[in-house]
Protein backbone atom coordinates (compact mmCIF):
# COMPACT_ATOMS: atom_id res chain seq x y z
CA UNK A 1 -76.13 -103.60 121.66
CA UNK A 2 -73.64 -106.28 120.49
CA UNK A 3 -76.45 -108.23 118.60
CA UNK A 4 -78.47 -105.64 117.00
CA UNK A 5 -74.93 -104.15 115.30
CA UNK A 6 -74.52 -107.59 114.03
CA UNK A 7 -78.41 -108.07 113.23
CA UNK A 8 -77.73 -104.75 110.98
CA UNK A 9 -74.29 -105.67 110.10
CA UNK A 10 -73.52 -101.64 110.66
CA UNK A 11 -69.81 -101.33 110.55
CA UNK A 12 -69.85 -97.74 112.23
CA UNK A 13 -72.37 -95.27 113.13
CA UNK A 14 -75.33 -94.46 110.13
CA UNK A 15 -74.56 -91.16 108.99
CA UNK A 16 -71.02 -91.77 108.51
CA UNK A 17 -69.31 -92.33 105.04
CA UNK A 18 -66.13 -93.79 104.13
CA UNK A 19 -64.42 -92.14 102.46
CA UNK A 20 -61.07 -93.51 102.17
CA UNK A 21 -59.48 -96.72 101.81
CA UNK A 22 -61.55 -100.03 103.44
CA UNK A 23 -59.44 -99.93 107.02
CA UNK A 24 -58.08 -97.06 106.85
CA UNK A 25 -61.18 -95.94 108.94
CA UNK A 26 -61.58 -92.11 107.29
CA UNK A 27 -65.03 -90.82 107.36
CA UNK A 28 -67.45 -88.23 106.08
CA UNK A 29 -70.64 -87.07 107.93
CA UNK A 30 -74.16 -86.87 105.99
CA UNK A 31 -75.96 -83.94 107.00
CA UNK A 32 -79.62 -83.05 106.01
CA UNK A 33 -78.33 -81.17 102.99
CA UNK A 34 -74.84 -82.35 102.21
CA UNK A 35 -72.21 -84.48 102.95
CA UNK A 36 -69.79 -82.94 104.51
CA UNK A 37 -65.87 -83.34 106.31
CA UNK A 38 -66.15 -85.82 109.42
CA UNK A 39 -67.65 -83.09 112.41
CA UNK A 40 -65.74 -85.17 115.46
CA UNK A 41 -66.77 -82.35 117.98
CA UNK A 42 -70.39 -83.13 117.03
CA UNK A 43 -72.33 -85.09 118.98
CA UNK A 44 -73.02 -88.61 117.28
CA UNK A 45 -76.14 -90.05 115.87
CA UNK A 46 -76.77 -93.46 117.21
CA UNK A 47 -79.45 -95.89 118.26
CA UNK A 48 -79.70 -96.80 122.02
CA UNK A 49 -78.33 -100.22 120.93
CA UNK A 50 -75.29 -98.47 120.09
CA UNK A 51 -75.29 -96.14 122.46
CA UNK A 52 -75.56 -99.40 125.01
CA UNK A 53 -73.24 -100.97 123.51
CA UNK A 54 -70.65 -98.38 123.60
CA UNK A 55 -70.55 -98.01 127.34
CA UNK A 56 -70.07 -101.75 127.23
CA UNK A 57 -67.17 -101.17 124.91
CA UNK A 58 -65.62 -98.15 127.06
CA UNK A 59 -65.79 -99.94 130.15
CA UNK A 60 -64.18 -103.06 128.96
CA UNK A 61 -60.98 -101.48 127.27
CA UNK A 62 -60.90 -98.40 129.62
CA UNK A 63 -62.50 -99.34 132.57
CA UNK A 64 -64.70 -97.49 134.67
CA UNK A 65 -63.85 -94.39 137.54
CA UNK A 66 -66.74 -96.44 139.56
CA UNK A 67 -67.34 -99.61 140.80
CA UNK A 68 -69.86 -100.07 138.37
CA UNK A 69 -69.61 -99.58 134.42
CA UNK A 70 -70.37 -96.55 132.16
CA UNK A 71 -74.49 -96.41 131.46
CA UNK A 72 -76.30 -93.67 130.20
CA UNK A 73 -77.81 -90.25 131.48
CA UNK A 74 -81.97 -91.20 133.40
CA UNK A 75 -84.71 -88.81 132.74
CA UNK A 76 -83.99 -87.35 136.59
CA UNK A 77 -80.39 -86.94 135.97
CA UNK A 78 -80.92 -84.84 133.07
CA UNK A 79 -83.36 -82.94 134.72
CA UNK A 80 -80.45 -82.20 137.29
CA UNK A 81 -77.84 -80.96 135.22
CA UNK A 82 -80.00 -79.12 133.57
CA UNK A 83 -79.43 -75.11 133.72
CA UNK A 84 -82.06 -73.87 136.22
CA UNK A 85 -82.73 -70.94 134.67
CA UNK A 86 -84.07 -72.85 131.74
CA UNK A 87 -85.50 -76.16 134.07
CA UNK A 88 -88.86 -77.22 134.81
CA UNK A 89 -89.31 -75.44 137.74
CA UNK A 90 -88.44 -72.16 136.48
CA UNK A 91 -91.07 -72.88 133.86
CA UNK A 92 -93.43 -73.10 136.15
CA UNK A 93 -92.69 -69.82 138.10
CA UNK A 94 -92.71 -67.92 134.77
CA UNK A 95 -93.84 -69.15 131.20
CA UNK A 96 -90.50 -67.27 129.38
CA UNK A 97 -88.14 -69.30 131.27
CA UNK A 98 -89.44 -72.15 128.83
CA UNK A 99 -87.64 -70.33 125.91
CA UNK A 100 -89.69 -71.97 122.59
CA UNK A 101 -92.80 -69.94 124.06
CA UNK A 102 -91.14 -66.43 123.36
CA UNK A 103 -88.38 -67.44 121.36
CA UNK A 104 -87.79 -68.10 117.50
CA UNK A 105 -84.96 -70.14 116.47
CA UNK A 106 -83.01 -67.41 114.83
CA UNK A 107 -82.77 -66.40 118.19
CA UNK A 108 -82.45 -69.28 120.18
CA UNK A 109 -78.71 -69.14 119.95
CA UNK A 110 -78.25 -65.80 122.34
CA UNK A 111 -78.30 -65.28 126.00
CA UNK A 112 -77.62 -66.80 129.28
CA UNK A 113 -79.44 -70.37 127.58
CA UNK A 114 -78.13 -70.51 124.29
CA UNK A 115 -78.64 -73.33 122.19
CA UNK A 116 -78.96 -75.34 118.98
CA UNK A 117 -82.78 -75.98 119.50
CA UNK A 118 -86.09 -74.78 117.50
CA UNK A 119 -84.17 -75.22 114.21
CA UNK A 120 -81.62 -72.52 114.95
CA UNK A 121 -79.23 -74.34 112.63
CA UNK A 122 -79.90 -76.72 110.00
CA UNK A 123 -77.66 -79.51 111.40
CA UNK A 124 -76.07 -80.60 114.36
CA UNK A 125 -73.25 -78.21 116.15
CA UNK A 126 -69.91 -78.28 117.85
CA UNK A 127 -71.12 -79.80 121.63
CA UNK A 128 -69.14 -76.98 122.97
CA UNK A 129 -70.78 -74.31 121.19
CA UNK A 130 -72.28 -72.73 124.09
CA UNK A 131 -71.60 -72.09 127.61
CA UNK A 132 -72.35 -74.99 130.16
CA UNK A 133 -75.12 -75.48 132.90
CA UNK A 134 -74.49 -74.54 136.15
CA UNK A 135 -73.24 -77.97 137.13
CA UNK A 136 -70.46 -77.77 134.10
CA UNK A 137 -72.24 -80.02 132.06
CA UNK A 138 -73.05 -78.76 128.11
CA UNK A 139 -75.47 -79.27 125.33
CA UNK A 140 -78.24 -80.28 128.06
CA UNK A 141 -80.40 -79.03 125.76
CA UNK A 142 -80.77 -79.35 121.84
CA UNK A 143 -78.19 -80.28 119.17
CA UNK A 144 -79.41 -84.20 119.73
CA UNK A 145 -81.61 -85.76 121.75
CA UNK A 146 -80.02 -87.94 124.76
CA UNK A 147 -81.19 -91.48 125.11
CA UNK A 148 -81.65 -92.46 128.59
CA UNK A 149 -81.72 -95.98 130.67
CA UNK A 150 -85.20 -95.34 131.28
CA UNK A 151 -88.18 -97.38 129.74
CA UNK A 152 -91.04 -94.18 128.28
CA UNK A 153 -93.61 -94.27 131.50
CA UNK A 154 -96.63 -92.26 132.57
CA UNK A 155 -95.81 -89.76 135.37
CA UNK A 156 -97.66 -89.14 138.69
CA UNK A 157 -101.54 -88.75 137.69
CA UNK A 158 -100.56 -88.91 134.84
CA UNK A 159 -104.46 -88.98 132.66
CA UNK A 160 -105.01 -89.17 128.62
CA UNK A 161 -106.45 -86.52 126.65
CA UNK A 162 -109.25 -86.88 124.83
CA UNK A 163 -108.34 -85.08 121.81
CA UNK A 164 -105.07 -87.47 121.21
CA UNK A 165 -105.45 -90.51 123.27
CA UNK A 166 -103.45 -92.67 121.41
CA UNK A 167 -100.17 -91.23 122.23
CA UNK A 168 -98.79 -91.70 125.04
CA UNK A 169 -100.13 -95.16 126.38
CA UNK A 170 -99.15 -97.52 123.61
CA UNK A 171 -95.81 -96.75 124.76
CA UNK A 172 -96.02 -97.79 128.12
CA UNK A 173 -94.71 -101.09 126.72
CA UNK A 174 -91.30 -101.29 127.90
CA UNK A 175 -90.09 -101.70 124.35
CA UNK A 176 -89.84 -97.46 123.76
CA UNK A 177 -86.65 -95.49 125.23
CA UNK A 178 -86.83 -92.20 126.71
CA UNK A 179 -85.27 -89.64 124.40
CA UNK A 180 -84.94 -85.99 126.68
CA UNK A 181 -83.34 -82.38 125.91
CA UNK A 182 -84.10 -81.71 122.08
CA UNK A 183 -82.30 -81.91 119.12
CA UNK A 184 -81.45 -78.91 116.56
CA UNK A 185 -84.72 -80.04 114.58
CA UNK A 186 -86.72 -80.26 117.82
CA UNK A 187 -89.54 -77.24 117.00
CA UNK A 188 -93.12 -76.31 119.62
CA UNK A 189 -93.78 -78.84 122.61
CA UNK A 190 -90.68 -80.46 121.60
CA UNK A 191 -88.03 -78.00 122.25
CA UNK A 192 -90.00 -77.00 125.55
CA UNK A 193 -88.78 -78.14 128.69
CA UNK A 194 -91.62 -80.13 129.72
CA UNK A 195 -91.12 -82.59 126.30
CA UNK A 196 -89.95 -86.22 126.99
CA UNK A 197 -90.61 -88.51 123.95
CA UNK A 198 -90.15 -92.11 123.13
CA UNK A 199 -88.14 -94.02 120.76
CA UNK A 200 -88.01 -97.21 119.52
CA UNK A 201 -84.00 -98.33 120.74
CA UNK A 202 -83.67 -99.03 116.92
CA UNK A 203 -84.90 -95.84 115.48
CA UNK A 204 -82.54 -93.31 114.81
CA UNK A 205 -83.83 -90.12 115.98
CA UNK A 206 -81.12 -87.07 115.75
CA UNK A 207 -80.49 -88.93 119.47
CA UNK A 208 -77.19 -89.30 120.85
CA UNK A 209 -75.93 -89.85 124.67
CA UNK A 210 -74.14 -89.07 127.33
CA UNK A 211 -71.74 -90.99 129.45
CA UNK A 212 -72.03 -91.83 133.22
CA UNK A 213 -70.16 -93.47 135.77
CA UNK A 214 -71.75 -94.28 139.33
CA UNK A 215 -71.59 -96.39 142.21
CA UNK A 216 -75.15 -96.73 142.66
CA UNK A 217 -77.63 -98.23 140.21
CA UNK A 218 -79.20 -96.04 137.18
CA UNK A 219 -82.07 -94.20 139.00
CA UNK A 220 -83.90 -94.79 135.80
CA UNK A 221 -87.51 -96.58 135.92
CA UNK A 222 -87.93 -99.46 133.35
CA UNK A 223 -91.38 -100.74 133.35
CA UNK A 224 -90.46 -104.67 131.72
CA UNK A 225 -86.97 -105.35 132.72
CA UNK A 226 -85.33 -107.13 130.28
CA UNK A 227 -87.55 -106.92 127.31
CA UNK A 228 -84.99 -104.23 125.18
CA UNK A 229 -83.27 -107.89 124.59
CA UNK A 230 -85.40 -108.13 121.41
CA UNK A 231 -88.54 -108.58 120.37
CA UNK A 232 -88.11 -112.44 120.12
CA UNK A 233 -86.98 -113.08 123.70
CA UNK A 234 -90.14 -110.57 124.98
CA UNK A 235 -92.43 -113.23 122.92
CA UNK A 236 -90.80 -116.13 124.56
CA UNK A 237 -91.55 -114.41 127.75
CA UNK A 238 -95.27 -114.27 127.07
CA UNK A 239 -95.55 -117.48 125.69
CA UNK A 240 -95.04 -118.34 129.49
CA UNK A 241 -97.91 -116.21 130.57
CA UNK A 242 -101.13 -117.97 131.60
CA UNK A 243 -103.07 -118.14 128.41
CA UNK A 244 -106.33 -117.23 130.05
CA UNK A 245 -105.30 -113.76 130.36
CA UNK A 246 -103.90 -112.89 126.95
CA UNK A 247 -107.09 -112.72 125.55
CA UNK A 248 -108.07 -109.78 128.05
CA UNK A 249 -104.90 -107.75 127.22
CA UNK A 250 -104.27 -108.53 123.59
CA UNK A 251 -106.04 -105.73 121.61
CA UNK A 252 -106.06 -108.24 118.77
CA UNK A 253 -108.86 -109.74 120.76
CA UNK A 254 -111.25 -106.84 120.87
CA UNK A 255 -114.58 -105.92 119.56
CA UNK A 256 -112.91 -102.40 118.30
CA UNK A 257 -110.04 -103.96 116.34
CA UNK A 258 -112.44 -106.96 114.67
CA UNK A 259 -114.59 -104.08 113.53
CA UNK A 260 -111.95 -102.01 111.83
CA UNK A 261 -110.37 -105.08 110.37
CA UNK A 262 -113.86 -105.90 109.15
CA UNK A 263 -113.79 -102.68 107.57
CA UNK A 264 -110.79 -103.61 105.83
CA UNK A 265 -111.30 -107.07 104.23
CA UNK A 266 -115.19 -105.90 103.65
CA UNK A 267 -115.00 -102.09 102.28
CA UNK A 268 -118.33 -103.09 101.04
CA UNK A 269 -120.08 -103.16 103.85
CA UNK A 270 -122.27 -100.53 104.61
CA UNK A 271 -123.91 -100.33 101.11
CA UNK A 272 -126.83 -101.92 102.56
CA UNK A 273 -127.06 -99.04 104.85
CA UNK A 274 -126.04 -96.39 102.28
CA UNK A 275 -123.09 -95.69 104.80
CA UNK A 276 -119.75 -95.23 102.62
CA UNK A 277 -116.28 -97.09 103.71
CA UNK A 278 -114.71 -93.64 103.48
CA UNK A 279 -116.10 -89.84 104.22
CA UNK A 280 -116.93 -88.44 100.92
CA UNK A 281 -115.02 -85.65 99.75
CA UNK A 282 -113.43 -84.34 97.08
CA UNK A 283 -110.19 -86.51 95.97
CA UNK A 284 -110.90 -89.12 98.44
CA UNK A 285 -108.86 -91.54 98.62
CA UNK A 286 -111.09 -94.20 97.37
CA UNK A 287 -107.79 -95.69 95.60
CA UNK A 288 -106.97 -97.37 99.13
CA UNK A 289 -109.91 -99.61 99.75
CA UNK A 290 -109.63 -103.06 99.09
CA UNK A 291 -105.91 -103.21 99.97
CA UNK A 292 -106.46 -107.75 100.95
CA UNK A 293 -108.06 -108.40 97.30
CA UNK A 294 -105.55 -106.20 95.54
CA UNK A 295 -103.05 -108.29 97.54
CA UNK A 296 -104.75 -111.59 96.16
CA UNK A 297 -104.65 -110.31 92.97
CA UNK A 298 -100.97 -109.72 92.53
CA UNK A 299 -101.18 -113.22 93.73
CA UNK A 300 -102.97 -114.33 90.58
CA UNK A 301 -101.01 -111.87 88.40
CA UNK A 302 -97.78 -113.05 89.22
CA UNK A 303 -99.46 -116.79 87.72
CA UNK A 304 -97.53 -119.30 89.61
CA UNK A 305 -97.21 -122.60 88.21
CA UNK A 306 -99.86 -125.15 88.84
CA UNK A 307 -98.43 -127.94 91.00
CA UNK A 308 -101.12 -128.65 93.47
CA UNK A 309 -103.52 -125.65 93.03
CA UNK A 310 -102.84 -124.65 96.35
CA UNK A 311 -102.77 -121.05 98.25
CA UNK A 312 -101.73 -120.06 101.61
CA UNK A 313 -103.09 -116.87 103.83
CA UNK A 314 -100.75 -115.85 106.39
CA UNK A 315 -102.14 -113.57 108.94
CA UNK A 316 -105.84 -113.68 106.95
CA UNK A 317 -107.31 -111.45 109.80
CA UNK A 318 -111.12 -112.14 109.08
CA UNK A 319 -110.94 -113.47 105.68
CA UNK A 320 -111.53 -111.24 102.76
CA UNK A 321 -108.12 -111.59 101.51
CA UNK A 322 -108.95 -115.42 101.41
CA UNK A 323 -112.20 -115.70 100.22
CA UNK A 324 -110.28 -113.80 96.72
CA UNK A 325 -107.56 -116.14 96.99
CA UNK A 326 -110.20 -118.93 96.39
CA UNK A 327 -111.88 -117.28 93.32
CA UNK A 328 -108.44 -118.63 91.36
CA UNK A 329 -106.74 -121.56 94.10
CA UNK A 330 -109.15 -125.22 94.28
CA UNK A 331 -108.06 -124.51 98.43
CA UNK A 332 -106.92 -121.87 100.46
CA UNK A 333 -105.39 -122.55 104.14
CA UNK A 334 -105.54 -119.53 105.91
CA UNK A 335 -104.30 -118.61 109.69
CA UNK A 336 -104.37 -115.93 111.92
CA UNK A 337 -103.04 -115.55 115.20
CA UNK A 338 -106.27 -113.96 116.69
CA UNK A 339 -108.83 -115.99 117.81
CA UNK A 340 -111.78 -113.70 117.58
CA UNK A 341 -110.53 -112.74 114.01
CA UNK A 342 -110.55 -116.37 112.79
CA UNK A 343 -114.23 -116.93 114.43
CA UNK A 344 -115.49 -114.20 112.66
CA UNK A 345 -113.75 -115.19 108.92
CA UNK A 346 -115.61 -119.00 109.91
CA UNK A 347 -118.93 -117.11 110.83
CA UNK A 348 -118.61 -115.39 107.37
CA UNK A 349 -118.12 -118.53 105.64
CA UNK A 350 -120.90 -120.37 107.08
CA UNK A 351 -123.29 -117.84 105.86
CA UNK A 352 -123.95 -116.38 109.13
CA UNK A 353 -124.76 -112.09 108.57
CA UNK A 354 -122.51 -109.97 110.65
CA UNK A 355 -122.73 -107.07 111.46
CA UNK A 356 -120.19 -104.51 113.21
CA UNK A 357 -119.74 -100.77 113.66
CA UNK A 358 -118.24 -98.20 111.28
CA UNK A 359 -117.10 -94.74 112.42
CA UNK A 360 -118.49 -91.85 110.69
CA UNK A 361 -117.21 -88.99 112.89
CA UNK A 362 -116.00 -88.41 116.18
CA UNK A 363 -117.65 -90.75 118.47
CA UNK A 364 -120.28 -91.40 116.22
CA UNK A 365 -120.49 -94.64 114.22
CA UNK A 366 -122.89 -96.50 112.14
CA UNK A 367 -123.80 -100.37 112.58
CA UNK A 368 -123.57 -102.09 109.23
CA UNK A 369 -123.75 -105.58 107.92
CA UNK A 370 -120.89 -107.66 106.04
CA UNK A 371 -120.83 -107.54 102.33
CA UNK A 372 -118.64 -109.96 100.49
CA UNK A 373 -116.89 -108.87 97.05
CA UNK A 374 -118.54 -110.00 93.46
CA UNK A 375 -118.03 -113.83 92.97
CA UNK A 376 -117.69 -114.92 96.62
CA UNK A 377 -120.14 -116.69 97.28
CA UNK A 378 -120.74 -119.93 99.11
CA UNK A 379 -118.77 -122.66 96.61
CA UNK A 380 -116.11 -120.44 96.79
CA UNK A 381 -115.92 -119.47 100.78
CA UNK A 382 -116.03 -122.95 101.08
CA UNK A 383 -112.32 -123.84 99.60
CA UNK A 384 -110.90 -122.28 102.69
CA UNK A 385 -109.83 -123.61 105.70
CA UNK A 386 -109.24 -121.13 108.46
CA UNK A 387 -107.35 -121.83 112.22
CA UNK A 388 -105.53 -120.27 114.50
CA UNK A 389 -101.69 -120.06 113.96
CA UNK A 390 -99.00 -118.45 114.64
CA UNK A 391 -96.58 -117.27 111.63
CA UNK A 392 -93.57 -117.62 113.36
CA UNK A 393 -94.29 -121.75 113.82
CA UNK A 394 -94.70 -122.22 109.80
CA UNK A 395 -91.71 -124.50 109.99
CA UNK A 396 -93.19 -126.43 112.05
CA UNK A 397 -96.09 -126.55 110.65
CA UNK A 398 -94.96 -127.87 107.55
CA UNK A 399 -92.97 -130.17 109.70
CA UNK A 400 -96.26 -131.77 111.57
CA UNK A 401 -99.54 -130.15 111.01
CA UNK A 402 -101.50 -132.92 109.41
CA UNK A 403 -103.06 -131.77 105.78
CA UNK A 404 -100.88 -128.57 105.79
CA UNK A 405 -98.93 -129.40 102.73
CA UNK A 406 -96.89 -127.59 100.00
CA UNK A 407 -98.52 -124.05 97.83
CA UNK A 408 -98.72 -122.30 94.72
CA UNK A 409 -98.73 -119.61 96.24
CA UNK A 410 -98.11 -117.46 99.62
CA UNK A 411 -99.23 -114.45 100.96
CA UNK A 412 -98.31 -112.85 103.88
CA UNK A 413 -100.15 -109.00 103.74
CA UNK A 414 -99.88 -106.48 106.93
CA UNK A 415 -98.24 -109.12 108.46
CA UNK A 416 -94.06 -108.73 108.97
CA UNK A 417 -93.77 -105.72 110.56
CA UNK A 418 -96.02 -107.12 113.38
CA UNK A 419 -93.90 -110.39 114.12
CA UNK A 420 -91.71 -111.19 116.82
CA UNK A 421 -89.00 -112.92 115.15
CA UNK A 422 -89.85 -112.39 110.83
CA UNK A 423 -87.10 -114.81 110.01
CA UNK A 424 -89.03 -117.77 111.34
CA UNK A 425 -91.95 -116.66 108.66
CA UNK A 426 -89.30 -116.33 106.16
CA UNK A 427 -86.99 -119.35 106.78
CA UNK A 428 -90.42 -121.56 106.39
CA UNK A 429 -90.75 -120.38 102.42
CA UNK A 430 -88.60 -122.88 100.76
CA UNK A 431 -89.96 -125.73 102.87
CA UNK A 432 -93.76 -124.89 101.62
CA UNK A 433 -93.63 -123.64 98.95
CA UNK A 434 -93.62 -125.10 95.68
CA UNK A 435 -91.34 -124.87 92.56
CA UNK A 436 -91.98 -122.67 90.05
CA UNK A 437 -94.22 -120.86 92.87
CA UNK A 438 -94.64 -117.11 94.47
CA UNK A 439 -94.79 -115.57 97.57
CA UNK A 440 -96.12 -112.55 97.89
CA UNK A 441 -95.27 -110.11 100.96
């Protein structure tokens, strides 16, 4: 919690805004609409770095009631202090106990379960605004989401849907923080008791927490122990894996990803075929294809000076946003940390025709061929030299990587958001890259 306040140099919570003198600690609240007088019986908006942190914080200069210190609410304590006339398994006896289903929001704050859920208010409310649960405990449900200790996880038989298969497992990462109850904006399958969603334990999510003291250890299930440390420390950790495996479970590595980055770099492809990159339709977004050569040529645009003529790809997936950095560079190095990507860019370049699958609907797809852009052709393809690499070892790369050298010019496209540590990429500019030059991210 500690670290990621100082990462983001936040000197209190994100919504707040000073408003008087620098110490004199006086705040304002930002709502949706409008700033507004500090709210201190709201309920906060925090990360679950914060919110972590803060029970560190509490149970240093207050101590705890328990032998062990304050943590936050798990999934299965929630669902326990829950009211049980508006629980799961009330739900499940009768469909009206789960309120959204016959309730609008204008309503939503009457009756026995009253609450700020299903955008009954426009903001956040007073956390004693409504009666409590049966156990005493209030705002169980709505006003903010509650982060939790435990890691987002599949339940018991717990199977993906066809029609949205993508949303659930990616999650089951260890890296994504169960977020339970609601929040004011919560609206359908959210505000319904069954919901439990996923956060990153950066993101800010109208999420806030609860407090709680035990003797035993959170009942909370955490799939990767450890790896909310950072993203940094979780790579270290797999660097440690046997290699031999990450291939298998890296989806980097698969046929499905290689063709949709092939896609990418290529949007010609398929004009062989008479298959088009994207569905026609009226104001398609045709605008959006060749996203790697537009890259390249803000690279040219930007005309660095000429010291050594020199370009470098970082994270070049298969290639196309290499093969147009060599149109204007004498030689392109060019890395990627996939394997398979970097075979495929090589294949391309030693003339070899490859072929791979677009999608045209559903589960249907079309098998087309590679198609380079105008003026890529072999004299140029050849000015590159691709290899494996890893962006966040560009330091030492310049360091000891025979032939790696100095550049114009460096791009690094689709590529930050998807490190483990960006500042290693980033701390590596000055030493490679030449005056007068540009980098392009």
């Amino acid at each position: 919690g500690w670290a990621w306040r100082t990462h983001r140099n936040l000197k209190w919570p994100f919504f707040w805004k000073q408003v008087g003198p620098a110490g004199s600690h006086e705040y304002g609240l930002r709502t949706i609409f409008e700033e507004v007088p500090m709210r201190w019986d709201w309920p906060v908006d925090v990360t679950y770095y914060e919110s972590k942190a803060f029970c560190k914080y509490k149970s240093e200069r207050d101590g705890s009631p328990t032998s062990k210190p304050y943590r936050l609410l798990t999934e299965a304590e929630h669902q326990i202090i829950r009211d049980p006339r508006h629980s799961l398994d009330a739900a499940r006896e009768d469909v009206s106990a789960d309120k959204v289903m016959v309730t609008a929001g204008s309503e939503f704050t009457y009756g026995e379960t009253a609450a700020n859920l299903n955008m009954a208010y426009s903001s956040s409310s007073p956390v004693d605004a409504f009666p409590p649960s049966e156990s005493g405990h209030r705002d169980t449900i709505g006003n903010n989401w509650e982060w939790t200790e435990d890691h987002f996880n599949p339940l018991k038989n717990f199977e993906v849907h066809h029609v949205y298969d993508d949303f659930s497992t990616p999650c089951f990462d260890g890296k994504h923080s169960m977020i339970v109850g609601g929040s004011f904006m919560s609206t359908g399958d959210e505000a319904s008791v069954f919901a439990r969603f996923h956060f990153r334990p950066h993101f800010l999510q109208h999420s806030g927490f609860r407090l709680v003291a035990s003797e035993e250890d959170a009942p909370a299930t955490q799939l990767f122990p450890g790896s909310f440390s950072g993203q940094a420390a979780a790579r270290d950790e797999a660097e440690e894996v046997d290699l031999s495996s990450s291939s298998e479970d890296n989806v980097y590595e698969s046929d499905d990803l290689l063709a949709m980055y092939l896609g990418l770099h290529f949007p010609l492809s398929g004009s062989k075929e008479n298959v088009n990159p994207i569905m026609q339709h009226e104001h398609a977004p045709t605008h959006g294809l060749r996203f790697p050569q537009r890259v390249a040529e803000l690279v040219r645009k930007l005309e660095p000076e000429t010291t050594n003529n020199r370009a470098l790809d970082v994270g070049c997936a298969v290639g196309g946003s290499s093969f147009e950095l060599a149109k204007s560079f004498e030689h392109v190095e060019a890395f990627d940390f996939s394997s398979n990507f970097v075979e495929a860019a090589k294949r391309i370049q030693s003339g070899e025709e490859l072929s791979f699958r677009i999608p045209v609907e559903g589960e249907i797809s079309e098998e087309v061929s590679v198609v380079n852009e105008p003026g890529v052709d072999s004299e140029v393809m050849k000015r590159v030299n691709f290899f494996q690499g890893d962006a966040c070892a560009l330091s030492e790369y310049a360091n000891t990587k025979e032939g790696f050298g100095t550049f114009d010019a460096v791009m690094l496209s689709n590529l930050l958001c998807r490190l483990p540590d960006p500042m290693a990429a980033l701390n590596a500019m000055p030493k490679i890259v030449n005056k007068g030059g540009v980098v392009v991210m």
